[in-house]
C-alpha atoms as a PDB file:
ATOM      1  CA  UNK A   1      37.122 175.020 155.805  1.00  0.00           C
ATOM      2  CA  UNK A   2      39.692 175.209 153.281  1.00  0.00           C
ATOM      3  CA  UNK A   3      41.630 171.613 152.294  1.00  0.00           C
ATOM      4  CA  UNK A   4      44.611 172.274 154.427  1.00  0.00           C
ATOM      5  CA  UNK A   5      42.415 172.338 157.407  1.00  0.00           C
ATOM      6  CA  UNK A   6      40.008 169.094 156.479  1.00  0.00           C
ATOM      7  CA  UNK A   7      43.809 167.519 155.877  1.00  0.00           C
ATOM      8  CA  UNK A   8      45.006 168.783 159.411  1.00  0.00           C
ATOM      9  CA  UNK A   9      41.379 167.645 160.937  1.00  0.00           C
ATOM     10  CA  UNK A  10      42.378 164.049 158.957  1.00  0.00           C
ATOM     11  CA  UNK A  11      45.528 164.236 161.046  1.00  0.00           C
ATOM     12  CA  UNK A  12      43.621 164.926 164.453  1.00  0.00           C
ATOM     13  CA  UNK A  13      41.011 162.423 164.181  1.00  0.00           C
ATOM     14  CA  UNK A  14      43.485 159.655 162.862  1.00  0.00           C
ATOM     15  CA  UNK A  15      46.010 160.428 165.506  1.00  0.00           C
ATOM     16  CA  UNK A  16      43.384 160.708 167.948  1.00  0.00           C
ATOM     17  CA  UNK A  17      42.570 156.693 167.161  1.00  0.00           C
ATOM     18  CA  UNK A  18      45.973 155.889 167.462  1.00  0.00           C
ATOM     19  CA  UNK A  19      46.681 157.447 170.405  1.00  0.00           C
ATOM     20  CA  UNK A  20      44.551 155.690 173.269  1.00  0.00           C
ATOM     21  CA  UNK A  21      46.928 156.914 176.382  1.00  0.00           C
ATOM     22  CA  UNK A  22      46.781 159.976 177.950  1.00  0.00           C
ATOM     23  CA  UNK A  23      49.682 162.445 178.269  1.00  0.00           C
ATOM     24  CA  UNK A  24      50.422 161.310 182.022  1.00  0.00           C
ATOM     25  CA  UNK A  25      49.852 157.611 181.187  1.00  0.00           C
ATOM     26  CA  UNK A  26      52.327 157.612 178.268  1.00  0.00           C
ATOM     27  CA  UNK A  27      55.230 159.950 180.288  1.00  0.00           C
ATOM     28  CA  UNK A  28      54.500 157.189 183.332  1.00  0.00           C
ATOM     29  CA  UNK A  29      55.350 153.879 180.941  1.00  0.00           C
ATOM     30  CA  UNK A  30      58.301 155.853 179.451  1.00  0.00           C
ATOM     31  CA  UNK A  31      59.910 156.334 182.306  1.00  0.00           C
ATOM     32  CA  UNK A  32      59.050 152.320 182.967  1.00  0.00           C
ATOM     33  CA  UNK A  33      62.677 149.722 182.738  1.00  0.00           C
ATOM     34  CA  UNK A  34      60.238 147.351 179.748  1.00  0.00           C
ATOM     35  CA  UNK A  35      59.844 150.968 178.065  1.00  0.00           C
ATOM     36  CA  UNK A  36      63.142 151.467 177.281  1.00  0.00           C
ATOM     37  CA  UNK A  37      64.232 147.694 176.649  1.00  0.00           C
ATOM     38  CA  UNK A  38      61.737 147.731 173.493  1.00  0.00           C
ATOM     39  CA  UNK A  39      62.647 149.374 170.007  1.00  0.00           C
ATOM     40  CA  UNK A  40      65.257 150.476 167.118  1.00  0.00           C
ATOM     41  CA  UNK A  41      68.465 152.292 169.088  1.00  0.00           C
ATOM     42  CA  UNK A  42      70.689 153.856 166.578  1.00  0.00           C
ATOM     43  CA  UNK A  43      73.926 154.131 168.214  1.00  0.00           C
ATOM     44  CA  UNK A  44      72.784 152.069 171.399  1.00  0.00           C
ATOM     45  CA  UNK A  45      70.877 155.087 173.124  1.00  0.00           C
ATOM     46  CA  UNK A  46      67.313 155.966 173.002  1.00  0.00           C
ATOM     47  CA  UNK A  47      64.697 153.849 170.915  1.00  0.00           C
ATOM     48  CA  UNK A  48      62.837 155.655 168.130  1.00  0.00           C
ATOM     49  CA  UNK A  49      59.878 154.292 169.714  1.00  0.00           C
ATOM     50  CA  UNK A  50      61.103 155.898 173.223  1.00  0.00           C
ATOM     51  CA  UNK A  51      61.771 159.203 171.386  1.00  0.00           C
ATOM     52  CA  UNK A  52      58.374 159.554 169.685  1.00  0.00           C
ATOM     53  CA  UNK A  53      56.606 158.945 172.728  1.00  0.00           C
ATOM     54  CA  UNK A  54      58.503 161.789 174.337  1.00  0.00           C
ATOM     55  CA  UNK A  55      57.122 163.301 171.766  1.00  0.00           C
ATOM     56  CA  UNK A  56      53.907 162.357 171.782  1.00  0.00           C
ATOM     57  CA  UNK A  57      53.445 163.827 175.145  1.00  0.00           C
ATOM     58  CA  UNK A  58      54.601 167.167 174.242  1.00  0.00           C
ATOM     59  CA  UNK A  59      51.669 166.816 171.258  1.00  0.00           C
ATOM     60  CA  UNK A  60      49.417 165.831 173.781  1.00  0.00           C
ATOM     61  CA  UNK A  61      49.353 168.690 176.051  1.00  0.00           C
ATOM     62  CA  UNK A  62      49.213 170.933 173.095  1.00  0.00           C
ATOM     63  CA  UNK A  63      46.206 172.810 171.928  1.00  0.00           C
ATOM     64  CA  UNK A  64      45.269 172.263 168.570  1.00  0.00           C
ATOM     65  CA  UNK A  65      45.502 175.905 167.373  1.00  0.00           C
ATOM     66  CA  UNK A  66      49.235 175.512 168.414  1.00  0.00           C
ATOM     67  CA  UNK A  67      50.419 172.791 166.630  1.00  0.00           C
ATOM     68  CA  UNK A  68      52.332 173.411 163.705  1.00  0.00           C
ATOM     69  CA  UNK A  69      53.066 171.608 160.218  1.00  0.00           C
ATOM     70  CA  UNK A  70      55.947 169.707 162.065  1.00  0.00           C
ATOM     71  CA  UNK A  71      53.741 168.722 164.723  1.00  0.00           C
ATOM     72  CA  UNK A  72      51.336 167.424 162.572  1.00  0.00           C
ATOM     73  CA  UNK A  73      53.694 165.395 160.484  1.00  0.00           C
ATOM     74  CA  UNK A  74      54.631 163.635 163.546  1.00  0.00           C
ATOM     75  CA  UNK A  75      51.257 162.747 164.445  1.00  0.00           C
ATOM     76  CA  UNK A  76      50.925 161.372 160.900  1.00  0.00           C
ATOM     77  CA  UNK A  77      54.072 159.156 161.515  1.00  0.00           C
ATOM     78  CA  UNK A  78      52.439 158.206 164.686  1.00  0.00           C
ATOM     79  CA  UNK A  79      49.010 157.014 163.578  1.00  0.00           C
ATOM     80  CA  UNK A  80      50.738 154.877 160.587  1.00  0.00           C
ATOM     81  CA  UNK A  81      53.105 153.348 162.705  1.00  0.00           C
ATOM     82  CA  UNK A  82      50.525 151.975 165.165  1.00  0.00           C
ATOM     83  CA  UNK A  83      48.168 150.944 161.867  1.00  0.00           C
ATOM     84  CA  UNK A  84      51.169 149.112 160.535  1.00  0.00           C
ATOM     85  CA  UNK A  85      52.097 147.608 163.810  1.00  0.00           C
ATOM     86  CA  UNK A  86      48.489 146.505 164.693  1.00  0.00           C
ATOM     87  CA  UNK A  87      48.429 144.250 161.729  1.00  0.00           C
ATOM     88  CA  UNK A  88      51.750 142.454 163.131  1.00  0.00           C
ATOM     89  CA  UNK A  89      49.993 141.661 166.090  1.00  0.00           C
ATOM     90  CA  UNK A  90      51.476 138.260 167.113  1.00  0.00           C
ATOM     91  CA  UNK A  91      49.908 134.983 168.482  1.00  0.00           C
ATOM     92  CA  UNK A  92      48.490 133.878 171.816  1.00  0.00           C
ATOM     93  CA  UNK A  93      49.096 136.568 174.894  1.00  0.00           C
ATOM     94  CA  UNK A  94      50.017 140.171 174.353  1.00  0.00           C
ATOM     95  CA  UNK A  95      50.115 141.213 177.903  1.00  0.00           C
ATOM     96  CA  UNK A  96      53.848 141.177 178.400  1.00  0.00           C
ATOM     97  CA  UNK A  97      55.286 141.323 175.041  1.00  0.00           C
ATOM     98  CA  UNK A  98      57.410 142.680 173.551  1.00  0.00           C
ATOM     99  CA  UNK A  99      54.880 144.031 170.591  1.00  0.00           C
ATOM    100  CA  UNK A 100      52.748 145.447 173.024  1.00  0.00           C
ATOM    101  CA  UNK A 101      55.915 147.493 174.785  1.00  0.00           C
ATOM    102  CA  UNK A 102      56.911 148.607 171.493  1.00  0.00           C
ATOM    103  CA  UNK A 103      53.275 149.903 171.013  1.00  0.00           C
ATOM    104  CA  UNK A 104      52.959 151.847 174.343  1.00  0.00           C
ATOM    105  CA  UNK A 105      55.893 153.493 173.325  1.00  0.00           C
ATOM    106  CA  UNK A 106      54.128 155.127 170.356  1.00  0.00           C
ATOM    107  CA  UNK A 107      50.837 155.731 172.649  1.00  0.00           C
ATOM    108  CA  UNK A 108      48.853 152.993 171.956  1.00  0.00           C
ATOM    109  CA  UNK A 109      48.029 150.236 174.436  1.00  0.00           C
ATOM    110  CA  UNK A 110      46.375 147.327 172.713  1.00  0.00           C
ATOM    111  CA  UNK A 111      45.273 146.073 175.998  1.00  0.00           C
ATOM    112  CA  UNK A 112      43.095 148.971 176.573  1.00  0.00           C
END
């Protein structure tokens, strides 16, 4: 294994942590009204959040021979974003907030 592939099997495994929704989970919440409330719109249309999941399910239902070097910077972008976001987890109940939302977005559901 040479060190772009121990860097790319990095990638899987963290992304892999971060990601704790399947592909038909994920395209279900996104097409949810609480999914699309949640996130940074530039402009006033889609979230980034809302974007990257669309993306996220593309990734997901790709076989890891295909993905390429764009691919896997996303999932890097993915897996620190829910790191980041996981230590801003606020008080009291997550269930319907607005943290939580923002999180499913990217793939991760903290309730799970």
């Amino acid at each position: 294994m040479s060190a772009g592939d121990e860097g790319r099997e990095e990638t899987l495994s963290r992304f892999g942590e971060a990601v704790n929704m399947t592909a038909a989970e994920l395209e279900r919440w996104l097409g949810s009204d609480e999914s699309r409330e949640v996130g940074q719109k530039d402009g006033g249309g889609e979230s980034t959040g809302h974007a990257s999941g669309r993306r996220i399910v593309e990734l997901l239902r790709t076989k890891k021979a295909d993905l390429d070097d764009g691919d896997l910077a996303h999932m890097r972008k993915v897996a620190g974003y829910v790191a980041r976001h996981l230590e801003q987890r606020p008080q009291g109940d997550t269930a319907d907030s607005r943290w939580r939302y923002s999180l499913m977005n990217w793939g991760h559901d903290p309730e799970k």
